[in-house]
Protein backbone atom coordinates (compact mmCIF):
# COMPACT_ATOMS: atom_id res chain seq x y z
CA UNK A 1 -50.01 -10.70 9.20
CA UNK A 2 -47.00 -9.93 7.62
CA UNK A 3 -44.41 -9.19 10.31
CA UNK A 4 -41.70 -7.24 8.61
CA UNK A 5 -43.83 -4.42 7.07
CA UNK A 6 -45.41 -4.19 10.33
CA UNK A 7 -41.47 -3.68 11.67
CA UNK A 8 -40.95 -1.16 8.72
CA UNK A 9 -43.96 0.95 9.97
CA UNK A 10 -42.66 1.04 13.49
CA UNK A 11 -39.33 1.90 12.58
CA UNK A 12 -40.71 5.27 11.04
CA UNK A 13 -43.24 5.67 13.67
CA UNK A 14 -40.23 5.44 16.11
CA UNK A 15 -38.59 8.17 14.27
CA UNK A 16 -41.48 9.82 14.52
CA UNK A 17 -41.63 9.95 18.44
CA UNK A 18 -37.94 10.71 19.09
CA UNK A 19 -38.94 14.29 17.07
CA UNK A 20 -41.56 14.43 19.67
CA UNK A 21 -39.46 14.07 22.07
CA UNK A 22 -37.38 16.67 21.42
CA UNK A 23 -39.83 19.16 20.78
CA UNK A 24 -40.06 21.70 24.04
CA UNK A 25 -43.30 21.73 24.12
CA UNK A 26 -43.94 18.03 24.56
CA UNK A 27 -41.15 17.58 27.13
CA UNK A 28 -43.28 20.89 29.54
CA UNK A 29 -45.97 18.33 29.46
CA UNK A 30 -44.65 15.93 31.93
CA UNK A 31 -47.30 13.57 31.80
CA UNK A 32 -47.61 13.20 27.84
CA UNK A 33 -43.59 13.14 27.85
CA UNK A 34 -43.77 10.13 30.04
CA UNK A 35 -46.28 8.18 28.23
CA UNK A 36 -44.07 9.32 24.68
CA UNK A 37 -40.83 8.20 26.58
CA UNK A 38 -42.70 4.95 27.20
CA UNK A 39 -43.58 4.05 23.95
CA UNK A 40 -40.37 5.04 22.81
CA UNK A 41 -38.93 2.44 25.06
CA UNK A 42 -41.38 -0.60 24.18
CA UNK A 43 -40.63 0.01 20.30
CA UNK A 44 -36.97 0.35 20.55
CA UNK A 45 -37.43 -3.06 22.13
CA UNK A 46 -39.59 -4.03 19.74
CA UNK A 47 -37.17 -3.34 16.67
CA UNK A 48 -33.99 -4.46 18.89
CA UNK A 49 -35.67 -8.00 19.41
CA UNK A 50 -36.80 -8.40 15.72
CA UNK A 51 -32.98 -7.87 14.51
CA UNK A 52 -31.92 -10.27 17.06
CA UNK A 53 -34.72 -12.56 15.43
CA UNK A 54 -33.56 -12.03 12.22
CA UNK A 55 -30.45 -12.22 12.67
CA UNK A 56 -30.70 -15.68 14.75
CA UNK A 57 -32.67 -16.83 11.52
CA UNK A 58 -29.90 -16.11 9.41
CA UNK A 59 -27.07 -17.93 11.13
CA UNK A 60 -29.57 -20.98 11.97
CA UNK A 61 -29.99 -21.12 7.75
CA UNK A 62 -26.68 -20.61 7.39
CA UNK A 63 -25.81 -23.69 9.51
CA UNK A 64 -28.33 -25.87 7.23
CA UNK A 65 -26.55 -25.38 4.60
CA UNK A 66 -23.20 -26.40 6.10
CA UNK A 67 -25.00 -29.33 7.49
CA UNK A 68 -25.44 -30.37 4.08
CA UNK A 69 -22.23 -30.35 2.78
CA UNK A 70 -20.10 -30.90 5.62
CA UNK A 71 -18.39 -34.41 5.90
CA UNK A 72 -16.43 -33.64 9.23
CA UNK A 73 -18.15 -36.03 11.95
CA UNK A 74 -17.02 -33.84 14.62
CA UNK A 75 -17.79 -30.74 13.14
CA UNK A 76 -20.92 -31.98 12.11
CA UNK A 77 -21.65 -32.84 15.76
CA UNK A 78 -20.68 -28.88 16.29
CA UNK A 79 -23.17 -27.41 13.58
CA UNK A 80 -26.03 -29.30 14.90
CA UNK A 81 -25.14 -28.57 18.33
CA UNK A 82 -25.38 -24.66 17.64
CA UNK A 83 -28.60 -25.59 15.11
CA UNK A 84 -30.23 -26.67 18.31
CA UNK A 85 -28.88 -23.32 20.64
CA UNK A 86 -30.49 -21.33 17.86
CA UNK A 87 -33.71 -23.09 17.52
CA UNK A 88 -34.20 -22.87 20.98
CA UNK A 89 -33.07 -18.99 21.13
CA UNK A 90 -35.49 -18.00 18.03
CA UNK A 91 -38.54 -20.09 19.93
CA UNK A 92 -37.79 -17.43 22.52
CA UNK A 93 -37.31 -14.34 20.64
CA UNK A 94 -40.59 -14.91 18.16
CA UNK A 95 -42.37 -14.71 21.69
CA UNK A 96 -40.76 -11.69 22.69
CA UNK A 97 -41.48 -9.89 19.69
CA UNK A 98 -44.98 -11.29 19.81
CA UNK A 99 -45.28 -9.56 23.51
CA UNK A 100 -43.66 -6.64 22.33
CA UNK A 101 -45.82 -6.50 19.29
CA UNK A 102 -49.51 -6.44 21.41
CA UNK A 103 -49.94 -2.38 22.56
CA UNK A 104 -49.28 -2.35 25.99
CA UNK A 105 -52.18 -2.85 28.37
CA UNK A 106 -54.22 -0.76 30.49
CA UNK A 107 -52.38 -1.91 33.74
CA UNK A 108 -48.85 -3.56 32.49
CA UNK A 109 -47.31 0.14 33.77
CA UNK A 110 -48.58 -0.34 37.01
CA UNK A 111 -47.04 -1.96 40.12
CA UNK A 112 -48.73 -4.83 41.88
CA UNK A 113 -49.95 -6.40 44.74
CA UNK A 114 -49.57 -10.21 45.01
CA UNK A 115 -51.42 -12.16 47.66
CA UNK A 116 -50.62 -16.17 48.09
CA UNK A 117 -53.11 -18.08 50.05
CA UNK A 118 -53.27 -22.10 50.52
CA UNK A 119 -56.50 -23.52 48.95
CA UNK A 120 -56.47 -27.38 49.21
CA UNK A 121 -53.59 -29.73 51.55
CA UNK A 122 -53.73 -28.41 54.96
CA UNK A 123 -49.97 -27.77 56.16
CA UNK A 124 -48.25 -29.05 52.47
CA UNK A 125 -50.77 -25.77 51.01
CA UNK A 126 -49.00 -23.61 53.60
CA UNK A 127 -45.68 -24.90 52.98
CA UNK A 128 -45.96 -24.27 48.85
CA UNK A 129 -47.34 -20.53 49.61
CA UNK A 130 -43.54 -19.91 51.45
CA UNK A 131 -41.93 -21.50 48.50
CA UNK A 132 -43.84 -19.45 45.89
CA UNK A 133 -43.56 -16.32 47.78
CA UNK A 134 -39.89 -17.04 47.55
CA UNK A 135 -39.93 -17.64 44.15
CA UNK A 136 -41.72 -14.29 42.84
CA UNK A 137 -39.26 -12.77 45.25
CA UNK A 138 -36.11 -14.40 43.93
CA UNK A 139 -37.29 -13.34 40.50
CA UNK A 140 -38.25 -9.50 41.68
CA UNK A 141 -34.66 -9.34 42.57
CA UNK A 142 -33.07 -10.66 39.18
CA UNK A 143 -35.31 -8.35 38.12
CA UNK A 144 -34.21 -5.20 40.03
CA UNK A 145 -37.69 -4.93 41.38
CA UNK A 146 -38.37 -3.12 44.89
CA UNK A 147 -40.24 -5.56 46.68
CA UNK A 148 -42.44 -5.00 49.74
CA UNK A 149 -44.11 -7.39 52.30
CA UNK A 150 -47.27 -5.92 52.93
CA UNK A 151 -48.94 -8.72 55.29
CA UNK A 152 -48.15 -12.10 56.47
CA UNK A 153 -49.44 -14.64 58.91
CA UNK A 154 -47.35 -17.78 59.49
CA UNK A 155 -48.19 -21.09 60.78
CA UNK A 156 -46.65 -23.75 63.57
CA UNK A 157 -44.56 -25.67 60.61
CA UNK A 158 -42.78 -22.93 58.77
CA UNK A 159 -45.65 -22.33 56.11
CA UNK A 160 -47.92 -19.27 55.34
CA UNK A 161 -51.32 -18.98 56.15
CA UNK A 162 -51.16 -15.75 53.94
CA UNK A 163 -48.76 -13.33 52.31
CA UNK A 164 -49.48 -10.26 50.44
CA UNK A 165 -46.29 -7.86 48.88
CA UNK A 166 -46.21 -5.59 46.70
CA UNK A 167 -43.64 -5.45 43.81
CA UNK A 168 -42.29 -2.37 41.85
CA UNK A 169 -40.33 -1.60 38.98
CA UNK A 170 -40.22 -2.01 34.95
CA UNK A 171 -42.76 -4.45 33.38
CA UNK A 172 -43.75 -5.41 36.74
CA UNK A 173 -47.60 -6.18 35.72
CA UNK A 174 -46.63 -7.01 32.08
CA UNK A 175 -44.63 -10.12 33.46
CA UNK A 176 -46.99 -10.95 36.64
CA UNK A 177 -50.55 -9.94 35.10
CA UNK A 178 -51.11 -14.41 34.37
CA UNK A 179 -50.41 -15.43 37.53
CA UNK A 180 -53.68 -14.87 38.79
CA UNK A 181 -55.36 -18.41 39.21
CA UNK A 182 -55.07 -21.50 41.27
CA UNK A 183 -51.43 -23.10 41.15
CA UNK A 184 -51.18 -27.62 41.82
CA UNK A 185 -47.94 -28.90 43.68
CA UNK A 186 -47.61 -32.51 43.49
CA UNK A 187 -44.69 -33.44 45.70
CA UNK A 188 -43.71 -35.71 48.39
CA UNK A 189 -43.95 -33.66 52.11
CA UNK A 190 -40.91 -33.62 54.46
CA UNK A 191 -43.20 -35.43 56.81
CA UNK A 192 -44.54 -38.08 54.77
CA UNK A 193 -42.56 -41.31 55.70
CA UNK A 194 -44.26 -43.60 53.03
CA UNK A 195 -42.86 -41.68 50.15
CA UNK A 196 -46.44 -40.76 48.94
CA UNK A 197 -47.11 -37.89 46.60
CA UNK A 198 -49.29 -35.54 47.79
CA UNK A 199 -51.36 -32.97 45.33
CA UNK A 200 -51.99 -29.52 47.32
CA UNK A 201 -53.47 -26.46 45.61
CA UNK A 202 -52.66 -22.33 46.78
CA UNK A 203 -54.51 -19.56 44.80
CA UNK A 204 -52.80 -16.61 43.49
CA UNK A 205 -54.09 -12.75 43.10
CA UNK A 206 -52.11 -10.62 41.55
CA UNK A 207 -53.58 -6.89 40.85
CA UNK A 208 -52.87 -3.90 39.82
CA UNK A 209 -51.89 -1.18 42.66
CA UNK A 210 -54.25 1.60 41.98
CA UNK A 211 -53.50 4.94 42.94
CA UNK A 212 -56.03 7.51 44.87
CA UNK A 213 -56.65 9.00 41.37
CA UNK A 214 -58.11 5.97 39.95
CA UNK A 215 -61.62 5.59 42.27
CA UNK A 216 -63.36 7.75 44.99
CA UNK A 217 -63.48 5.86 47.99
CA UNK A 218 -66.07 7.49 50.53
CA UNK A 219 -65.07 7.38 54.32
CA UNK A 220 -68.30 6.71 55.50
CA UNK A 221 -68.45 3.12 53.05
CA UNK A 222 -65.89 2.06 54.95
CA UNK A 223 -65.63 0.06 58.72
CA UNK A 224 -62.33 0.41 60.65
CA UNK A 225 -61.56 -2.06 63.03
CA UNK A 226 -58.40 -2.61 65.42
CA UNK A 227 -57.09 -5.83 67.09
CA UNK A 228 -53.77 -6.93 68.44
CA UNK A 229 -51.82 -8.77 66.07
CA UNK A 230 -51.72 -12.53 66.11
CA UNK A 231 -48.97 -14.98 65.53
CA UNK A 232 -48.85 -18.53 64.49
CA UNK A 233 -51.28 -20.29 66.62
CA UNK A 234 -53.36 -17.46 67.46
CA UNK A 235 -50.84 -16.13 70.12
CA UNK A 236 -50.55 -12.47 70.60
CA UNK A 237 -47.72 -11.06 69.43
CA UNK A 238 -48.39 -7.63 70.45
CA UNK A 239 -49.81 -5.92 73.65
CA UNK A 240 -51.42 -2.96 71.95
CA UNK A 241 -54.29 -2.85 69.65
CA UNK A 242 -52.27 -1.90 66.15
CA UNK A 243 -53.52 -4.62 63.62
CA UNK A 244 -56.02 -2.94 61.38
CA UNK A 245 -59.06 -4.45 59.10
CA UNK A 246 -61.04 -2.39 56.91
CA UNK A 247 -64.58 -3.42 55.42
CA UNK A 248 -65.97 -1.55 52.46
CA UNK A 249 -69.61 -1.81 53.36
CA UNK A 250 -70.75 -1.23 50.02
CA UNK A 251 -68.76 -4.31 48.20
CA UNK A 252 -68.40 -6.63 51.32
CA UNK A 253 -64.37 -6.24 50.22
CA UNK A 254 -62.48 -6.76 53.69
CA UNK A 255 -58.59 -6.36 53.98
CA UNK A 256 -56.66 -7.04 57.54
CA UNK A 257 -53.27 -5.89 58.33
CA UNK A 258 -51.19 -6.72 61.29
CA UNK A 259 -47.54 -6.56 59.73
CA UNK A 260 -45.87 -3.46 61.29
CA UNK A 261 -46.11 -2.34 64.85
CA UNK A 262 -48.26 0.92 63.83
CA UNK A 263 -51.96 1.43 63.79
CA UNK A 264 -51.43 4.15 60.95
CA UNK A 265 -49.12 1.74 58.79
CA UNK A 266 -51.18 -1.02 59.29
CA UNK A 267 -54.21 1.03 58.16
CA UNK A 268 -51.91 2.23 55.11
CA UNK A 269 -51.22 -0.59 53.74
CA UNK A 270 -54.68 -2.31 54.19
CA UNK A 271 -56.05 0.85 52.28
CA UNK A 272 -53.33 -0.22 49.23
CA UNK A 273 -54.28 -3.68 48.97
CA UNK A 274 -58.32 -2.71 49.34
CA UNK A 275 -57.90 0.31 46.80
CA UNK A 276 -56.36 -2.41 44.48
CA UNK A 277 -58.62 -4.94 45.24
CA UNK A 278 -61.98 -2.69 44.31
CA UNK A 279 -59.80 -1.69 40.83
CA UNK A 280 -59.38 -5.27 39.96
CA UNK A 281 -63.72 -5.55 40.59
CA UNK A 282 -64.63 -2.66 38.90
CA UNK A 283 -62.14 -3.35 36.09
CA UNK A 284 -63.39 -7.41 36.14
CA UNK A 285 -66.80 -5.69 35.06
CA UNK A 286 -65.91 -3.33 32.79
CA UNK A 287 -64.75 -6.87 30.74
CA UNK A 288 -67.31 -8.85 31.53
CA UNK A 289 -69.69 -6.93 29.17
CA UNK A 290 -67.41 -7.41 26.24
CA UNK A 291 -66.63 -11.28 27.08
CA UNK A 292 -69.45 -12.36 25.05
CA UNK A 293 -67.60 -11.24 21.90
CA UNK A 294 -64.63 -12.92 22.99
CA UNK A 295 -64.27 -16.91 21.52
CA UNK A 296 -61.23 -17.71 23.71
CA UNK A 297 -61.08 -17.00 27.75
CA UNK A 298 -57.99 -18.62 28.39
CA UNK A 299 -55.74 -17.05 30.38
CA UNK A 300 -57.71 -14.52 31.35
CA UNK A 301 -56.45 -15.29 35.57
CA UNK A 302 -59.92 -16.61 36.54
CA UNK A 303 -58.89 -17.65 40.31
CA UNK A 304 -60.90 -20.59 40.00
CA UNK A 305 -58.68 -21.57 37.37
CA UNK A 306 -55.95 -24.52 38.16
CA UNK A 307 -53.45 -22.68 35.60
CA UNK A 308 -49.94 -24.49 36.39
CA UNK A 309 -48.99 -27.85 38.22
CA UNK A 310 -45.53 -28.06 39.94
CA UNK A 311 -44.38 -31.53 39.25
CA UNK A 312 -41.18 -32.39 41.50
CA UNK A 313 -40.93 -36.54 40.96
CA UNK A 314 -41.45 -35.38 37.11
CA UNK A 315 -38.67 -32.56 37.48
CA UNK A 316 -41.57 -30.61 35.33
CA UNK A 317 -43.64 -27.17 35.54
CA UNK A 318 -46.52 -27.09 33.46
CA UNK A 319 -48.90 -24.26 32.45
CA UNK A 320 -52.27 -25.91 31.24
CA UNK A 321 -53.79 -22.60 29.92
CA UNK A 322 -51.22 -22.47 27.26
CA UNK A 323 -49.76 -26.51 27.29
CA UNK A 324 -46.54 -25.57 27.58
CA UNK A 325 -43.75 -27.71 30.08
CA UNK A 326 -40.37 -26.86 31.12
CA UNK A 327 -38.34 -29.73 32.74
CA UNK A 328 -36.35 -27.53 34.69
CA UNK A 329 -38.04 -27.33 37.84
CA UNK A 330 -35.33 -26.56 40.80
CA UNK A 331 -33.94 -23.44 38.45
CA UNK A 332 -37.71 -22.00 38.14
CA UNK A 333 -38.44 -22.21 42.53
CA UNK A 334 -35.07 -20.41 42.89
CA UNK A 335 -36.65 -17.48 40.59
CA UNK A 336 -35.74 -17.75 36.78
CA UNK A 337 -38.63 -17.77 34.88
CA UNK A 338 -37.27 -14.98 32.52
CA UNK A 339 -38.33 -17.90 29.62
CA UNK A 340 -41.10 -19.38 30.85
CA UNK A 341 -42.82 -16.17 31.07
CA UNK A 342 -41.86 -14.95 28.05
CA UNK A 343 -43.04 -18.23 25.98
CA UNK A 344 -46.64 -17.72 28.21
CA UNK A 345 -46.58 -14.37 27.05
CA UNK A 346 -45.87 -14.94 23.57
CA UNK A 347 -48.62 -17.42 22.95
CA UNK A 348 -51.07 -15.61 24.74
CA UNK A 349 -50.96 -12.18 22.35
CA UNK A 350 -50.62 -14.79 19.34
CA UNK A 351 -54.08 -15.51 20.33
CA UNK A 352 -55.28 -12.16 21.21
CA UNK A 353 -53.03 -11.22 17.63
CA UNK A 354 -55.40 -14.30 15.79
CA UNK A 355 -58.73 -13.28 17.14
CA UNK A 356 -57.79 -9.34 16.50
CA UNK A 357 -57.56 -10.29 12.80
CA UNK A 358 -60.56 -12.56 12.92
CA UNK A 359 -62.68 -9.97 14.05
């Protein structure tokens, strides 16, 4: 695929769409104005990152050549100093451009719904749920992204049994849509006194929020029930009978909510996550009949996936879907993964790019 004529094509496409979006009639449609506006935004992007590319390519070459005539030891030392900056800079930029490249998916506009649940290592699990669900919200606020705690249910040692939030703003699903899958913290626990590792395991969800629009949900498929609210240890935390669970009959989908002090909220935001939840299914089996013409299934979120190990001895986060391993651990828990999700990103539509042009 030859990159640059592809750029060349979107440049005149983009001038294309700024004449649509100019033209009265286009900006009366405010639906088809937003989706032009959109684009608009994702190829100026686009075309901003390849200059940047290009132009990183240029002073990197230029630097090669200095390298080979240059006798100064210390400004040698200098050149290959910034060779290295740049190498490291163009890695990143050839997978933004990459991401940018792939049209945008059906979802990546959306917001989302993120719920963090311990799978395997009792009260370490629960401990690694509070620290991811710190993480994702560290990162939603580099971000700029609102960010909403929809339900939560602590435990005795300061972990999470469960935590669902929601989490709005630009390129919210784009960025989140591959954390779906089980995530592996191999640590040593506050209480361990022998200085053992310990290997726990929490799942993540992360789904699109869907909007009434997108499915017909019939009131009699569904089963309200209301309980008082529970705290860690079972203990009631409220006297009144405002924690709601819904059951969709129909699917066997069941959501709870106990986070506010209203029935009616509670019953709201259960309906956001469940709505959500029965998008994700009945978008899970739209793909499944097309999987069979698909070669590669990584990274498709599979919860029963172990996608990423958090290493702390090692200093080391590792994504196994995609084999790639940054040794910058503490930075990524306190919420900049900026990079790393870029670099997932980027190898992920080279592979959907490389089976595209097999096909």
């Amino acid at each position: 695929m030859d990159i640059s004529s592809y750029i060349d094509k979107i440049r005149k496409n983009l001038v294309e769409i700024e004449q649509k979006l100019s033209d009265p009639d286009v900006f009366s449609d405010h639906q088809n104005y937003e989706n032009i506006s959109r684009e608009h935004q994702r190829l100026s992007r686009l075309i901003s990152s390849y200059d940047d590319l290009e132009k990183s390519r240029a002073e990197l070459a230029d630097n090669v050549d200095m390298l080979e005539n240059e006798n100064d030891d210390e400004f040698v030392e200098e050149i290959r100093a910034d060779v290295k900056r740049l190498e490291t800079k163009i890695h990143r930029a050839e997978s933004r451009v990459l991401t940018l490249i792939m049209p945008p998916g059906e979802n990546d506009s959306r917001n989302t719904i993120v719920e963090i649940r311990p799978a395997a290592g009792g009260d370490e699990a629960s401990l690694f749920v509070a620290v991811l669900f710190r993480m994702y919200t560290k990162f939603a606020e580099q971000r700029r992204w609102k960010s909403e705690v929809l339900h939560s249910s602590g435990t005795e040692v300061g972990g999470m049994k469960e935590v669902a939030f929601s989490l709005e703003g630009e390129e919210v699903y784009r960025l989140m849509k591959l954390e779906s899958g089980v995530h592996r913290v191999q640590r040593i626990p506050v209480t361990e006194t022998s200085g053992r590792i310990h290997t726990s395991t929490v799942t993540v969800a992360v789904l699109p929020e869907a909007k009434e629009v997108d499915l017909k949900i019939n009131n009699e498929d569904l089963r309200i029930d209301v309980f008082r609210s529970q705290g860690p240890g079972g203990q009631s935390v409220n006297t009144t009978d405002s924690a709601c669970r819904i059951t969709h009959v129909p699917s066997g989908l069941c959501v709870a909510s106990q986070q506010e002090k209203s029935q009616h909220r509670n019953k709201e935001i259960a309906m956001r996550i469940l709505r959500s939840r029965l998008l994700e299914h009945k978008q899970n089996e739209e793909a499944a009949k097309h999987a069979a013409t698909r070669k590669n299934q990584v990274g498709t979120g599979d919860r029963s996936e172990r996608i990423r190990t958090y290493n702390y001895p090692q200093n080391r986060v590792t994504d196994h879907r995609f084999n790639i391993s940054h040794h910058n651990l503490p930075e990524l828990m306190e919420g900049d993964l900026d990079a790393f999700f870029e670099e997932i990103l980027g190898v992920d539509n080279a592979r959907q790019l490389e089976e595209e042009l097999a096909n």
